[in-house]
Protein backbone atom coordinates (compact mmCIF):
# COMPACT_ATOMS: atom_id res chain seq x y z
CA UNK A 1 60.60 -106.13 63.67
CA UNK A 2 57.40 -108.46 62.40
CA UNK A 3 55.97 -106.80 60.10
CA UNK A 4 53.44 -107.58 56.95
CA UNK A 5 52.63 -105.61 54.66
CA UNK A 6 50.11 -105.39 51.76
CA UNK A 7 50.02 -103.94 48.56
CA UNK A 8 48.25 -104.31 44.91
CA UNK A 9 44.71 -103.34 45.91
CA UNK A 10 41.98 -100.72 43.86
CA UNK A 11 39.48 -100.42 41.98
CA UNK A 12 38.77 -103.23 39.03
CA UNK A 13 35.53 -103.53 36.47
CA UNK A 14 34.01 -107.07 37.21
CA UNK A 15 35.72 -109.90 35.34
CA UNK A 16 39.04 -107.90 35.64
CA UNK A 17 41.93 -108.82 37.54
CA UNK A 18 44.27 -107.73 40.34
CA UNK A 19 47.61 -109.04 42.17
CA UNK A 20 47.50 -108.58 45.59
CA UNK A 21 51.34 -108.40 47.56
CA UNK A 22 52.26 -109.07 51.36
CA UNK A 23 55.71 -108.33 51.75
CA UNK A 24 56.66 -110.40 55.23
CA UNK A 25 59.29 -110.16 58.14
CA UNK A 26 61.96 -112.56 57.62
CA UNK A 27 60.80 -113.91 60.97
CA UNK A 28 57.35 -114.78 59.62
CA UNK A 29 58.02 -116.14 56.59
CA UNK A 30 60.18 -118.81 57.40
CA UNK A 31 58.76 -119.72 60.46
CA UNK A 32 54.40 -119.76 59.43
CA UNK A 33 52.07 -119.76 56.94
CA UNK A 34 50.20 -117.07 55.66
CA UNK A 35 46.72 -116.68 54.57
CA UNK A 36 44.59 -113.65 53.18
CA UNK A 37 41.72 -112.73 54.67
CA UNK A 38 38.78 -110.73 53.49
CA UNK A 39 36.51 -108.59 55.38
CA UNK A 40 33.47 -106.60 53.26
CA UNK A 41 31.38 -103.57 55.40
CA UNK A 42 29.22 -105.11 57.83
CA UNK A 43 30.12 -108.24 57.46
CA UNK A 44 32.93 -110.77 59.58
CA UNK A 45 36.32 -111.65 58.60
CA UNK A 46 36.51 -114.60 55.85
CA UNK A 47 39.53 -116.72 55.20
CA UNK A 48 40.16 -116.77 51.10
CA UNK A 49 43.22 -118.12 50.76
CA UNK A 50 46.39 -119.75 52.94
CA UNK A 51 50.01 -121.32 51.91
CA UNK A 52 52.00 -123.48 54.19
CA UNK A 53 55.90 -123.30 54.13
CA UNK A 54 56.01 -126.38 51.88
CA UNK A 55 53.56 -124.35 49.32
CA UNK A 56 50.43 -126.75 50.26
CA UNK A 57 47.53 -124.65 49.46
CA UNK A 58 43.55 -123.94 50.58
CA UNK A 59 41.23 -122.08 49.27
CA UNK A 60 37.64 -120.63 50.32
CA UNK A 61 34.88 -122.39 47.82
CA UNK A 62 34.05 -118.67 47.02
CA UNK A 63 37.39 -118.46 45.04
CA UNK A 64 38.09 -121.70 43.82
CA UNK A 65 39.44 -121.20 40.29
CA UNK A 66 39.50 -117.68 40.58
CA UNK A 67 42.32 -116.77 43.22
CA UNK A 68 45.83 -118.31 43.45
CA UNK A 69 47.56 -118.09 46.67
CA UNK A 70 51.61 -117.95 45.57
CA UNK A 71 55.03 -117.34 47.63
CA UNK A 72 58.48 -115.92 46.58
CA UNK A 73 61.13 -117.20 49.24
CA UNK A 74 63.43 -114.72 47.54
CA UNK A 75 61.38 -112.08 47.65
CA UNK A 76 59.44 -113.10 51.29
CA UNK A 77 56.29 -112.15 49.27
CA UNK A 78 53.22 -113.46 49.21
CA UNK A 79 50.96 -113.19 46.75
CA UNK A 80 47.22 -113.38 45.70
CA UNK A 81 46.41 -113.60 42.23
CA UNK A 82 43.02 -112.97 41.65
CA UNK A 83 41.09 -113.10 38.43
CA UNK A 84 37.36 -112.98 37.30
CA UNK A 85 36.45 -110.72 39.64
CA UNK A 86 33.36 -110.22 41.25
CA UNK A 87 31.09 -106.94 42.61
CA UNK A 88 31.00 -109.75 45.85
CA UNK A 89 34.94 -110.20 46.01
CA UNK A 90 35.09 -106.16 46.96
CA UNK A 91 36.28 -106.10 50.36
CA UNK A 92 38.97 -105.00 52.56
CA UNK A 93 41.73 -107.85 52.51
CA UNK A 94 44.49 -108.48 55.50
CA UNK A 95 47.53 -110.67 54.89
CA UNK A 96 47.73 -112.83 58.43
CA UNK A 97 50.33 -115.43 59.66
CA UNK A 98 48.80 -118.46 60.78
CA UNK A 99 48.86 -118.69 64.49
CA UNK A 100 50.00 -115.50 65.51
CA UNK A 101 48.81 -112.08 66.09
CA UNK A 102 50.23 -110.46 63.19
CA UNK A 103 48.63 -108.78 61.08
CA UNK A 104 48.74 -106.70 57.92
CA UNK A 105 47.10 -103.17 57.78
CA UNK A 106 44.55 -103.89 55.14
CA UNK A 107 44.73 -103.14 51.34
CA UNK A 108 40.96 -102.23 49.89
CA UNK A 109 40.23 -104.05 46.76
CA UNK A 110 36.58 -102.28 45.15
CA UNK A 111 35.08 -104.52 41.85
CA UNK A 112 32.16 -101.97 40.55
CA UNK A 113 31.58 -100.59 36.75
């Protein structure tokens, strides 16, 4: 079964910082990349971050510095560290493998004091 699945999300005071998990299918993680994707109310789905199979990495400018994009072949995890963070970064954010039509259910990450 292809499944990803996200994890890690809340609610952070800005400049705080929060580890975002997609736990992937064996089928996907060995086979595609994975990016995260952010989408914030009214607004259209953003790419933030991606990681290839042989850990080459991209990042939105918006995070630059911030986030780090990460994967555990162990684990088939992929991660999204994500520090200094902003009332702009809250959003709902999807783990997605490059390519395909799989996608995660969502994992709501809120930065507010």
């Amino acid at each position: 079964q292809v499944q990803l699945v996200e994890s890690g999300g809340g609610l952070v005071q800005p400049g705080g910082s929060l580890r975002l998990s997609c736990a992937c299918s064996g089928s996907i993680f060995s086979r595609f990349a994975v990016a995260w994707y952010r989408q914030a109310p009214g607004k259209g789905r953003e790419l933030v971050a991606s990681i290839y199979i042989g850990g080459t990495t991209t990042y939105a400018d918006s995070v630059k510095g911030r986030f780090t994009i990460s994967r555990d072949n162990a684990k088939q995890t992929v991660y999204l560290q994500m520090t200094s963070l902003k009332p702009e970064d809250t959003a709902m954010y999807y783990c997605y493998a490059l390519g395909t039509s799989y996608w995660g259910q969502g994992t709501q990450v809120t930065v507010s004091s």
